[in-house]
Protein backbone atom coordinates (compact mmCIF):
# COMPACT_ATOMS: atom_id res chain seq x y z
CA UNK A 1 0.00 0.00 0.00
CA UNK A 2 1.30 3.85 -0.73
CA UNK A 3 -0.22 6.69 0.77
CA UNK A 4 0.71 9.99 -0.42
CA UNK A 5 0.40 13.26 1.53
CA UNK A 6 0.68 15.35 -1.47
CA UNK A 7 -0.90 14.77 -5.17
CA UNK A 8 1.37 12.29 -6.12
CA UNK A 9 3.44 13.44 -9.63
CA UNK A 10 3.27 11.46 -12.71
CA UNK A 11 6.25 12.04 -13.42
CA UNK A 12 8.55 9.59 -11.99
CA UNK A 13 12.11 11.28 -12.25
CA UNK A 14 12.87 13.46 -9.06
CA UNK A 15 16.44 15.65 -8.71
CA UNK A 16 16.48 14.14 -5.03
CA UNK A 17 14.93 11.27 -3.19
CA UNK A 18 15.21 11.00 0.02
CA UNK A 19 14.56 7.59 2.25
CA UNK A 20 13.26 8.01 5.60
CA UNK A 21 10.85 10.94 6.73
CA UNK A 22 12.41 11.18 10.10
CA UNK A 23 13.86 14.74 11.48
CA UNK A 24 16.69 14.51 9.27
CA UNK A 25 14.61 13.29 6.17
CA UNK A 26 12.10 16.00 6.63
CA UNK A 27 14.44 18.92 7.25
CA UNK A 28 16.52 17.78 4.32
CA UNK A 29 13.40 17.69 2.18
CA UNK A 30 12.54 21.81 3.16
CA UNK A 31 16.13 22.39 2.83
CA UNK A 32 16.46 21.60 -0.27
CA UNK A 33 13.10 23.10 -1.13
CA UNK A 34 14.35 26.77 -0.32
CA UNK A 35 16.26 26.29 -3.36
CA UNK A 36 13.46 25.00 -5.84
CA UNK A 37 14.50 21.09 -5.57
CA UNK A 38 11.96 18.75 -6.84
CA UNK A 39 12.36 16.29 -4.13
CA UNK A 40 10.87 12.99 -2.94
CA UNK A 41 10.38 11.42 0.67
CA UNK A 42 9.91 7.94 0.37
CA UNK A 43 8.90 6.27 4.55
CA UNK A 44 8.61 2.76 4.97
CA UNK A 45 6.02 2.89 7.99
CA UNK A 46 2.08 3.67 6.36
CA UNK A 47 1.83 6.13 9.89
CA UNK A 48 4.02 8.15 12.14
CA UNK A 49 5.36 6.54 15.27
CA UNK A 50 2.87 6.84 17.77
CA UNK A 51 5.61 6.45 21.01
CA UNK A 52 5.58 9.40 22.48
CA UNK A 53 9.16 9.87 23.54
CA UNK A 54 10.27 13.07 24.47
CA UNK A 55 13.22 14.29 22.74
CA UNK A 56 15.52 17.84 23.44
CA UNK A 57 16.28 20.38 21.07
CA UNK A 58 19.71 21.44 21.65
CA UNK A 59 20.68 25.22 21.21
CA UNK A 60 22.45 24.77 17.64
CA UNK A 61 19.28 23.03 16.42
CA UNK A 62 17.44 26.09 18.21
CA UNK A 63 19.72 27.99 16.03
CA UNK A 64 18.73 26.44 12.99
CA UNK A 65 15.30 26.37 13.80
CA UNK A 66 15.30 30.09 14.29
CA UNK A 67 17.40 30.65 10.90
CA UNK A 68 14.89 29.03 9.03
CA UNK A 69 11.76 31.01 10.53
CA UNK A 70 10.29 27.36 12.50
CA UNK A 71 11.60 28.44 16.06
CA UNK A 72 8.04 29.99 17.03
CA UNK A 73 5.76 27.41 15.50
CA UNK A 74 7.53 24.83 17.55
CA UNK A 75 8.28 26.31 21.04
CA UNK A 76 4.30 25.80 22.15
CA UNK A 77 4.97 22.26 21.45
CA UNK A 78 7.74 21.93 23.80
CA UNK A 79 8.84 22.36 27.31
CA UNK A 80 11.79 24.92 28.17
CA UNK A 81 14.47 23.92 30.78
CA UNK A 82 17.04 25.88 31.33
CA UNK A 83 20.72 25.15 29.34
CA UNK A 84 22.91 23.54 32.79
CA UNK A 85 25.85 21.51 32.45
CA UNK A 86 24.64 17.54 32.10
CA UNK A 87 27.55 16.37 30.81
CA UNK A 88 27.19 12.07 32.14
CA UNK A 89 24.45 13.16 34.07
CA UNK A 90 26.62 15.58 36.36
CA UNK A 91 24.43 18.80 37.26
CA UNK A 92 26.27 21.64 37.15
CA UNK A 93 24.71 25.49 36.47
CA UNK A 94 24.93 26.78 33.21
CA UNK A 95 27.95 28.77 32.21
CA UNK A 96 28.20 32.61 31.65
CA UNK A 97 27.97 34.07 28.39
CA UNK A 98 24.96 31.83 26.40
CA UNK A 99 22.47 33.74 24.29
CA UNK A 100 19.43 33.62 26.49
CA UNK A 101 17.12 33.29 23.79
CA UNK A 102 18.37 30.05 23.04
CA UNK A 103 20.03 29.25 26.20
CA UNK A 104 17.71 26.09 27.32
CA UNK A 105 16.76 22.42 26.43
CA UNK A 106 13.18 22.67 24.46
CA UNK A 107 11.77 19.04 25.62
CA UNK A 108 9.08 18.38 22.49
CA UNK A 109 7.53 14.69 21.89
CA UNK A 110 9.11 12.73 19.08
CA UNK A 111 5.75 12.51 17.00
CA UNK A 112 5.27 15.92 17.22
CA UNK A 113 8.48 17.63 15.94
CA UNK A 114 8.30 15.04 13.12
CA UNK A 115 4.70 16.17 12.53
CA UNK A 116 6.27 19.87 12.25
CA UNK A 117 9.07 18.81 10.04
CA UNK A 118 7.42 16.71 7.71
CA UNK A 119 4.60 19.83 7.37
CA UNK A 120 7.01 22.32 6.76
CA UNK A 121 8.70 20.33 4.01
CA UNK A 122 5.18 19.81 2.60
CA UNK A 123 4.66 23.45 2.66
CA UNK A 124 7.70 24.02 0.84
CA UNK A 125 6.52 21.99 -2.14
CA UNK A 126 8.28 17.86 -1.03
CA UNK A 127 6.50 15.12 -1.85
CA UNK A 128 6.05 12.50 1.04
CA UNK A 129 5.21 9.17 0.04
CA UNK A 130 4.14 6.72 3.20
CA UNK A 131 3.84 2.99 2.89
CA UNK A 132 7.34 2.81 0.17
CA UNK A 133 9.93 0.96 1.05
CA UNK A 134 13.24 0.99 -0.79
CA UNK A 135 14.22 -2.56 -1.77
CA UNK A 136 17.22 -1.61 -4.27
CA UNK A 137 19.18 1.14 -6.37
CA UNK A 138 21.42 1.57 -8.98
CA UNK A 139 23.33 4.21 -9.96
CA UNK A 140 24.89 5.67 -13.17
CA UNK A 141 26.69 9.27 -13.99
CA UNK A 142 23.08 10.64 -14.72
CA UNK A 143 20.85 9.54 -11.47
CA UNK A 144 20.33 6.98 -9.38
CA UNK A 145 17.39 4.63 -10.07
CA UNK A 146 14.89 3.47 -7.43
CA UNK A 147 13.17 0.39 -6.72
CA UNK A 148 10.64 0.13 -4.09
CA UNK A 149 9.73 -2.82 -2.20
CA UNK A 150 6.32 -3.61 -4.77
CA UNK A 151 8.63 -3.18 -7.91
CA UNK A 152 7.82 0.49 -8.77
CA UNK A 153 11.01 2.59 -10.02
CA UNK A 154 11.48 5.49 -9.66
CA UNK A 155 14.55 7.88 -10.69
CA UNK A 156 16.30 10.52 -9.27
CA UNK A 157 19.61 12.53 -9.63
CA UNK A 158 20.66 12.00 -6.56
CA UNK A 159 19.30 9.48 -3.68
CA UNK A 160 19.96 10.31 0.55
CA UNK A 161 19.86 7.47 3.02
CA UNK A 162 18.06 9.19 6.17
CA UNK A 163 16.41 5.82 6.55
CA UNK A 164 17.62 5.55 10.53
CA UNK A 165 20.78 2.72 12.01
CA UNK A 166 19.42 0.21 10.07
CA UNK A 167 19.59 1.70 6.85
CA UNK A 168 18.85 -0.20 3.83
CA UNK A 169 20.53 2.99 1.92
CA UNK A 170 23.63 2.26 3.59
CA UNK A 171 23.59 -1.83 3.12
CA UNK A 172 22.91 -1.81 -0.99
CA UNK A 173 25.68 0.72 -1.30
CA UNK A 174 27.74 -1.88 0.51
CA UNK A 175 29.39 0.96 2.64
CA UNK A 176 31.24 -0.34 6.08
CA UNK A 177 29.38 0.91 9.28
CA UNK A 178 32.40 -0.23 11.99
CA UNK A 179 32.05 0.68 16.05
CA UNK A 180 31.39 -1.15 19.15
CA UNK A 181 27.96 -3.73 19.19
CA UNK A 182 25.60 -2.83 22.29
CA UNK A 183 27.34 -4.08 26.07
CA UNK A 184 24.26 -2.76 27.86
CA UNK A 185 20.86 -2.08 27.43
CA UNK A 186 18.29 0.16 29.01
CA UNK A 187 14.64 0.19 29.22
CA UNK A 188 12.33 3.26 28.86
CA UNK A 189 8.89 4.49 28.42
CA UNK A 190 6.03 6.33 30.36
CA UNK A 191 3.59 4.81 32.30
CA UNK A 192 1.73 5.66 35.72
CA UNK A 193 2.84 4.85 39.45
CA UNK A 194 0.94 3.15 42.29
CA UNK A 195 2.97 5.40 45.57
CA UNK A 196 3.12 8.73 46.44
CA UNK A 197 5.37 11.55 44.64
CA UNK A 198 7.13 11.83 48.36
CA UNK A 199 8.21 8.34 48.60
CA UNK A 200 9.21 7.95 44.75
CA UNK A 201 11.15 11.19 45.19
CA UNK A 202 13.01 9.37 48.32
CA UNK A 203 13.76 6.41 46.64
CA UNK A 204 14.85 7.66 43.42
CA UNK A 205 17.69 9.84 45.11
CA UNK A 206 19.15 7.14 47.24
CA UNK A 207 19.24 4.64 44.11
CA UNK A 208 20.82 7.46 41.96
CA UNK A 209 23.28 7.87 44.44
CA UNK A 210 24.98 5.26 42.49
CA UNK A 211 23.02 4.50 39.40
CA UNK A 212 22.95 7.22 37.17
CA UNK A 213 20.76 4.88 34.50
CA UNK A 214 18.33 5.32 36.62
CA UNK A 215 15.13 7.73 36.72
CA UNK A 216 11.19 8.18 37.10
CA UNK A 217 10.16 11.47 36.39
CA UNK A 218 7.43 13.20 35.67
CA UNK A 219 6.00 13.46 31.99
CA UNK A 220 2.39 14.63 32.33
CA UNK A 221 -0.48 14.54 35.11
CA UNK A 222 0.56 11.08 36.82
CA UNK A 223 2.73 9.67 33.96
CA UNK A 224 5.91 9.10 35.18
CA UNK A 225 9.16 8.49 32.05
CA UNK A 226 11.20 5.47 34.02
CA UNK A 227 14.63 4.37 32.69
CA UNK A 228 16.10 1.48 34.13
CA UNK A 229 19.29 -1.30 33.20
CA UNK A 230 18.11 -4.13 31.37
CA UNK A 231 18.70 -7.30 32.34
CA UNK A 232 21.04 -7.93 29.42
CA UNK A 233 21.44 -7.19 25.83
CA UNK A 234 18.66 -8.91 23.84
CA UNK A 235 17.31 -8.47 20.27
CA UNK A 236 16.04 -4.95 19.85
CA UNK A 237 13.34 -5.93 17.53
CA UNK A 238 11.76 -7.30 20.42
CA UNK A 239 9.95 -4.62 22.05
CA UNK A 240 10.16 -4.71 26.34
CA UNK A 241 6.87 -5.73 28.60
CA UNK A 242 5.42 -4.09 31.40
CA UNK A 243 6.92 -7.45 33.70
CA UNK A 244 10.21 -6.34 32.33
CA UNK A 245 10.29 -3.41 33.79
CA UNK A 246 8.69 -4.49 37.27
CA UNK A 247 11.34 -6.96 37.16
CA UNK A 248 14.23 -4.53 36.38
CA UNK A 249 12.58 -1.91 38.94
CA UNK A 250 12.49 -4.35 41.62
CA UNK A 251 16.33 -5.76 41.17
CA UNK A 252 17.69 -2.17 41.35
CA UNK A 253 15.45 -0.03 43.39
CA UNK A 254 13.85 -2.54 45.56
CA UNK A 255 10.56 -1.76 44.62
CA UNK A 256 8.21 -1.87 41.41
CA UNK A 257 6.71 1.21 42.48
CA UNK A 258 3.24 -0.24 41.03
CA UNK A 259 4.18 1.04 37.83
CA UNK A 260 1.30 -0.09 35.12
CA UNK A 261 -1.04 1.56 32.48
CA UNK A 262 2.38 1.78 30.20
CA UNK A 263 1.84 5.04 27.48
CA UNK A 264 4.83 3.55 25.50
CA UNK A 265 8.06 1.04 26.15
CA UNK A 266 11.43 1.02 24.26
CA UNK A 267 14.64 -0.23 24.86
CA UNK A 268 17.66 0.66 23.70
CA UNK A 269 21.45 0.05 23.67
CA UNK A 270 25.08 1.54 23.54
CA UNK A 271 25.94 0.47 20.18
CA UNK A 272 28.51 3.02 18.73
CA UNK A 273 28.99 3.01 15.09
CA UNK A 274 30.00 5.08 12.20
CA UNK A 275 29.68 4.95 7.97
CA UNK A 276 33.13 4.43 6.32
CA UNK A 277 31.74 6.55 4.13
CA UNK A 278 29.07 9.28 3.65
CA UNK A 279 29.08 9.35 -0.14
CA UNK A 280 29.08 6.96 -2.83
CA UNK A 281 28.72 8.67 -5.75
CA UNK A 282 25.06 9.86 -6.40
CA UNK A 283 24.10 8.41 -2.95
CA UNK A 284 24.76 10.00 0.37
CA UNK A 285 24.33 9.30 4.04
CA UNK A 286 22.75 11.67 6.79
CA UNK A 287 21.39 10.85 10.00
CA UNK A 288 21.55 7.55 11.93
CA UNK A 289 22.47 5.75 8.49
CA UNK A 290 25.45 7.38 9.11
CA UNK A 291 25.94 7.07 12.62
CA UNK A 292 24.36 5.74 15.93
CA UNK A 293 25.67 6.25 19.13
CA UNK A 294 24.35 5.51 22.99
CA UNK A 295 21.68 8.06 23.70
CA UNK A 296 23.17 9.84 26.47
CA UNK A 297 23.09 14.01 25.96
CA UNK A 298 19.99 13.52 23.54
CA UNK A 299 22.55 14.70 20.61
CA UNK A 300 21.16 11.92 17.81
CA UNK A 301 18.12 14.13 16.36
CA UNK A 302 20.39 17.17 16.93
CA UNK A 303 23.07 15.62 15.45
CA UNK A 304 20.97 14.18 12.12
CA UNK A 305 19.08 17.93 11.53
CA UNK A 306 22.48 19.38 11.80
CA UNK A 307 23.65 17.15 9.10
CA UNK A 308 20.62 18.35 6.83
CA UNK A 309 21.46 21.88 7.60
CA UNK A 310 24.84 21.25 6.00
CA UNK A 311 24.07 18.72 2.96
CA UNK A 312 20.91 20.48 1.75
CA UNK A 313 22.57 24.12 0.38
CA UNK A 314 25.35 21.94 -1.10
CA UNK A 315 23.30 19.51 -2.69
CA UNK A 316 20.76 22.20 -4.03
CA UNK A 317 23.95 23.92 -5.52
CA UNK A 318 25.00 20.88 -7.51
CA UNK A 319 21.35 20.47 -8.36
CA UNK A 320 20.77 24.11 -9.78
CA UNK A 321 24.08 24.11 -11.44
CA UNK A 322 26.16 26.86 -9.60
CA UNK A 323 28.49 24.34 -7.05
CA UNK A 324 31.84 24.87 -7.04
CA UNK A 325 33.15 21.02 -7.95
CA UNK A 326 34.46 19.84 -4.32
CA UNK A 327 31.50 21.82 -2.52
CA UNK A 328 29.69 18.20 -2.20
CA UNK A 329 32.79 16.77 -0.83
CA UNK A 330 32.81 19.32 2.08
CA UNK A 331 29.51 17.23 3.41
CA UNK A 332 31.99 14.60 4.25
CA UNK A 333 34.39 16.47 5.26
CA UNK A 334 33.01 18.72 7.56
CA UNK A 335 30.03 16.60 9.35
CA UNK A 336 31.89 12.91 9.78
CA UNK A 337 34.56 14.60 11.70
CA UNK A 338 31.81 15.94 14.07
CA UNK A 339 30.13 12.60 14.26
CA UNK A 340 33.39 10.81 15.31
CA UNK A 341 33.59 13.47 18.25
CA UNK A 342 30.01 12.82 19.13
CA UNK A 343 30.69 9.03 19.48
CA UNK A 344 33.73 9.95 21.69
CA UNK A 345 31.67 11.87 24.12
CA UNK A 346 28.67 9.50 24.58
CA UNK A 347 31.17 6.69 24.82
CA UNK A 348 32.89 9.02 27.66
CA UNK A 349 29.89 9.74 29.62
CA UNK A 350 28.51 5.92 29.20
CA UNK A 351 31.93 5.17 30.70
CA UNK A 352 31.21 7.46 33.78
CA UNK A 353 27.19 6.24 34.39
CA UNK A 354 29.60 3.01 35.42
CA UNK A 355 29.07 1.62 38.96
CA UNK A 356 32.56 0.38 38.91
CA UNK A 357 34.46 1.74 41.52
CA UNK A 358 37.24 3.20 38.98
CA UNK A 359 34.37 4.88 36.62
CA UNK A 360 32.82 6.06 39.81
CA UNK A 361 36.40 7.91 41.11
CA UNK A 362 36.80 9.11 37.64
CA UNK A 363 33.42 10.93 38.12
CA UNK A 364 33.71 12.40 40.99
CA UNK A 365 37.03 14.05 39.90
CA UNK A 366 35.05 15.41 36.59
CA UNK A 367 32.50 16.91 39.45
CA UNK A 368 34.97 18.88 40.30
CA UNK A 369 36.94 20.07 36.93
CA UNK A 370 33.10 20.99 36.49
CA UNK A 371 33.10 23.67 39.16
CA UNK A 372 35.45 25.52 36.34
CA UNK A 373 33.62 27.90 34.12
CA UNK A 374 35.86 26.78 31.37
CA UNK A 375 35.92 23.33 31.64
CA UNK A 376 31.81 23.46 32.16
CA UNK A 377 31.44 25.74 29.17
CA UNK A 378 33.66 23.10 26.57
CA UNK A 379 31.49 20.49 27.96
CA UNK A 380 28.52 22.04 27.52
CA UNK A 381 29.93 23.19 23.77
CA UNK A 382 30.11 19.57 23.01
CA UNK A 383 26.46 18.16 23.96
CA UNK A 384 24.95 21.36 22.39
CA UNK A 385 26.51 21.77 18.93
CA UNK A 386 28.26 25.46 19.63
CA UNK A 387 31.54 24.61 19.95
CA UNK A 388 31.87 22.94 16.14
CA UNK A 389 34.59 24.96 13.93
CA UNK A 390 35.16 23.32 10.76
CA UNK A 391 38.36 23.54 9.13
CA UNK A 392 38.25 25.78 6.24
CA UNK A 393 41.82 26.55 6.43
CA UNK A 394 44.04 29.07 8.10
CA UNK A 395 42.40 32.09 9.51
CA UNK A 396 40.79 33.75 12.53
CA UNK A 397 39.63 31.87 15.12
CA UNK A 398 35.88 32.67 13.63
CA UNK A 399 36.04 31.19 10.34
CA UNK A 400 34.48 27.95 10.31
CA UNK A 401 32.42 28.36 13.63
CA UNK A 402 28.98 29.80 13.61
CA UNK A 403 28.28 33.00 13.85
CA UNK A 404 25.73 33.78 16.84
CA UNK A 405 22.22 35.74 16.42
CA UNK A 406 23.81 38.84 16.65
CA UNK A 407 22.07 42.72 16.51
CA UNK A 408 21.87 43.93 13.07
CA UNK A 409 20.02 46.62 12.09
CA UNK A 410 17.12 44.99 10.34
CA UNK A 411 16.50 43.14 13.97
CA UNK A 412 18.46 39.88 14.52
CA UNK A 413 21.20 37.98 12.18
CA UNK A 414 19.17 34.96 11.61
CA UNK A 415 15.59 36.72 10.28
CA UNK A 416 18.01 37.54 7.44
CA UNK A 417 18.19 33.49 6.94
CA UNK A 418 15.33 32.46 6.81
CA UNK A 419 15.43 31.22 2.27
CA UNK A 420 18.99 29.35 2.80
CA UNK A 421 20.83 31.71 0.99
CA UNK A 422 24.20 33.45 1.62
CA UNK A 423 24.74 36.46 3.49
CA UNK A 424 27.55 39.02 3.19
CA UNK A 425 27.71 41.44 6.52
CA UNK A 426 29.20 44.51 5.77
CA UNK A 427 30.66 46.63 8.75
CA UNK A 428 32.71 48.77 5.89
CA UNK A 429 30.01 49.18 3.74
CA UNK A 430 32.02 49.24 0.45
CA UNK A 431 32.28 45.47 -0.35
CA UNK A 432 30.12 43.98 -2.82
CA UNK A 433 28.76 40.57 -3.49
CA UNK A 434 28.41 41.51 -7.25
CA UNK A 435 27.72 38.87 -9.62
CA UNK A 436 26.84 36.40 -6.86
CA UNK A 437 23.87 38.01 -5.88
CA UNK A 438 21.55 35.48 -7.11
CA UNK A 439 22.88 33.42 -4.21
CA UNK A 440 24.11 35.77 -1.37
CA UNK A 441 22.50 38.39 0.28
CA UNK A 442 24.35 42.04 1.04
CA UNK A 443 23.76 43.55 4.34
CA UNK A 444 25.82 46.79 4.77
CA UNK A 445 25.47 47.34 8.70
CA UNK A 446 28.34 49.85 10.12
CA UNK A 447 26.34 49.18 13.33
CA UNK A 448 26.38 45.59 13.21
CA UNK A 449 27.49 44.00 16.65
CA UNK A 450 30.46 42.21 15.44
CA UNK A 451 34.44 43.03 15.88
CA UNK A 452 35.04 42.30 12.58
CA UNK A 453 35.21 44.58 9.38
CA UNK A 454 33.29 41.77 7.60
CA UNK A 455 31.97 38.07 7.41
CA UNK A 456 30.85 35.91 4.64
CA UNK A 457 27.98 33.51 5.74
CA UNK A 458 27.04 30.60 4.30
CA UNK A 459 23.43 29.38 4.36
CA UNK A 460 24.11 27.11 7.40
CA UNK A 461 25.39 29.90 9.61
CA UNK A 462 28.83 29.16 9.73
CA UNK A 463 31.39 32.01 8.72
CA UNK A 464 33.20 31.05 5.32
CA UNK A 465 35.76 34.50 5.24
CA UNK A 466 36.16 37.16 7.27
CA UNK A 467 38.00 40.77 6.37
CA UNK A 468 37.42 43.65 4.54
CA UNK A 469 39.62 43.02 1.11
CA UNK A 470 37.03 42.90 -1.81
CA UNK A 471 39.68 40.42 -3.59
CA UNK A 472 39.91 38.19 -1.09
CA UNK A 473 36.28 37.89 -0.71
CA UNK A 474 35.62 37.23 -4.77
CA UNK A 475 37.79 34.35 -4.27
CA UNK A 476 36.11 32.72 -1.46
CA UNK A 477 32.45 33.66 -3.00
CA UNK A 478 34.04 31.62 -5.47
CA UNK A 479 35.02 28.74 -3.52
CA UNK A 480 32.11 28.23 -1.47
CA UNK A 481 29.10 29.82 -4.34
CA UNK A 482 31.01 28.90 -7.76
CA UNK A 483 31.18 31.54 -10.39
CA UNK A 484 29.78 34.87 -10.60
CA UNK A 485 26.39 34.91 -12.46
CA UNK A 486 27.50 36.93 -16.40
């Protein structure tokens, strides 16, 4: 069965098709949309998932969000916490010097920030097609071609994998996905209690004292979210019961807490993986095809938008004609590296939720190192996306970082973001983005609150030059937006 959500096309040849209408699917579909991409979602499932898991918004996905004009249609869907240290679980205060408009965790339900993706991408003009499954590809130097699980082809010039860890993407292309198979397992989901708040509230802190995978907390009017060890690692197909969970409860904590009228149960692992490759020719990776990691820090749907962010502008430019030839490249380049230190970091902080008695000494030193602003503030960097600086070469410390929501004097830096383009700011106000202004907006802003004479942005926020020569600046307008429109 296929189920469309738009009027299906008859015209079978796309210039992107994407598999998997997850967060990274979706925002990779309205990414490349900005730019006029006739793209394709192809999901396997005929629904959305109905588990109502609560995921966090970091603040570079808040970033995002706000560059592309979403921020305020999702924020009433969510719940704010404030942005503290939780680096392996360790509470610290949050460190001076964060933006506070984007300074917090937004908490949304999984269902529901898909549901926001999937209709902005809509909106935009993508094609979602529910109920498809891809069951092969091939690929030549003109496209890729399609086949879906009931023999339909379809073709496309180019094909992205969002289609989650176990990608089918990934396995026809035959690319290498190498890391660590799961040691432990943990079990999650909502469900209601059978004691009083007070005495849940007592016994949570004294078994947390040493178990840090460990919780029940609240998630609505008497729904309780409870994570707990499993008893070992098991096939994850298998979904957990209600039993398993008294069972689990009552081995670490004691009690079962008369947990029962379950919303939703999950479990999940510390596998840690990573794609040998993001690219194969016409085909490319993005999102947990390319790279799964223990959940810890809540960085994998932050981590699979932010790898949309950067493919889709590149992508659109090869599509429309204009991309310099290694721009596509860069995708590799630029977001693999910042996988591999995501995978670090979750494997650090599983290390530290150890009970062992070396894990737990370890932990209580990084308590400490905590207690210093700078230390706190890298750590924080690292869970939240802010501290990424590509390497574009030699230059100021700025170039390859993004570029806060600074004052300009149109309002704030990102409103000026919001169709995916380039953007030029101008302290000087005598540089020119001349024949490139099909692709990259000119603000000249003497006012602007930067120390800087200028910066060149690309569509994803980060700075790609900074200086005030008008040379220099032709040549990296060049590199990074291909030749000047004649």
């Amino acid at each position: 069965m296929q189920l469309s959500t738009t009027s299906p096309s008859t015209d079978r040849t796309y210039d992107v098709i994407i598999a998997g209408c997850g967060p990274t699917g979706a925002m990779l579909a309205a990414e490349l949309r900005l730019h006029d991409v006739r793209v394709l979602v192809l999901e396997k499932e005929t629904e959305p998932t109905s588990a109502v898991r609560i995921v966090s918004l970091h603040i570079r996905s808040l970033e995002l969000m706000a560059m592309r004009g979403l921020l305020d249609r999702i924020l009433p869907h969510g719940r704010r916490r404030p942005a503290s240290a939780f680096f392996a679980a360790i509470p610290k205060p949050a460190p001076e010097g964060l933006d506070p408009r984007y300074a917090y965790l937004l908490g949304i339900p999984q269902p529901v920030i898909e549901r926001l993706l999937e209709e902005h991408a809509i909106a935009l003009g993508a094609q979602v097609r529910r109920g498809c499954a891809v069951a092969g590809l091939t690929q030549d130097d003109e496209g890729v071609t399609v086949e879906l699980a009931d023999g339909e082809q379809l073709r496309s010039r180019y094909l992205v994998g969002c289609d989650g860890g176990r990608s089918t993407v990934r396995k026809l292309l035959g690319v290498g996905f190498p890391g660590e198979p799961a040691r432990t397992e943990s079990l999650m989901g909502e469900m209601e209690v059978g004691v009083p708040p007070e005495e849940l509230a007592v016994t949570v802190a004294k078994v947390r004292k040493t178990h840090q995978r460990f919780w029940l907390r609240p998630a609505g009017v008497g729904v309780y979210s409870v994570l707990v060890p499993a008893a070992g690692v098991s096939d994850r197909a298998e979904p957990p019961t209600l039993d398993d969970f008294k069972h689990q409860l009552r081995a670490v904590a004691g009690t079962d807490f008369g947990v029962h009228s379950p919303r939703w149960l999950s479990r999940f692992g510390d596998a840690t993986r990573l794609a040998d490759r993001y690219r194969v020719g016409r085909v490319l990776l993005a999102g947990d095809a390319a790279h799964i990691h223990p959940p810890i820090g809540g960085q994998g749907l932050n981590l699979g938008v932010q790898d949309a962010v950067n493919l889709g502008w590149k992508l659109a430019a090869r599509i429309r004609g204009w991309a310099p030839e290694a721009l596509l490249d860069t995708y590799q380049a630029e977001r693999r590296p910042v996988a591999e230190a995501v995978l670090d970091n979750t494997r650090a902080q599983t290390e530290l939720l150890s009970t062992e008695p070396g894990a737990q000494a370890v932990r209580r030193l990084l308590v400490e190192l905590m207690d210093f602003d700078e230390v706190n503030l890298r750590l924080l960097e690292k869970i939240t996306a802010i501290g990424i600086r590509y390497d574009l070469g030699a230059g100021p410390d700025l170039l390859g970082r993004r570029l806060p929501d600074i004052a300009v004097k149109q309002g704030n830096l990102y409103g000026l973001l919001h169709h995916g383009r380039g953007l030029l700011l101008d302290r000087t106000e005598r540089l020119t983005v001349g024949g490139w202004s099909d692709r990259v907006d000119h603000l000249a802003d003497p006012s602007a609150a930067l120390d800087v004479p200028g910066v060149l942005l690309r569509p994803d926020g980060h700075v790609a030059w900074v200086g005030d020569d008008q040379r220099d600046l032709d040549e990296h307008l060049s590199r990074w937006f291909g030749e000047p429109a004649h």
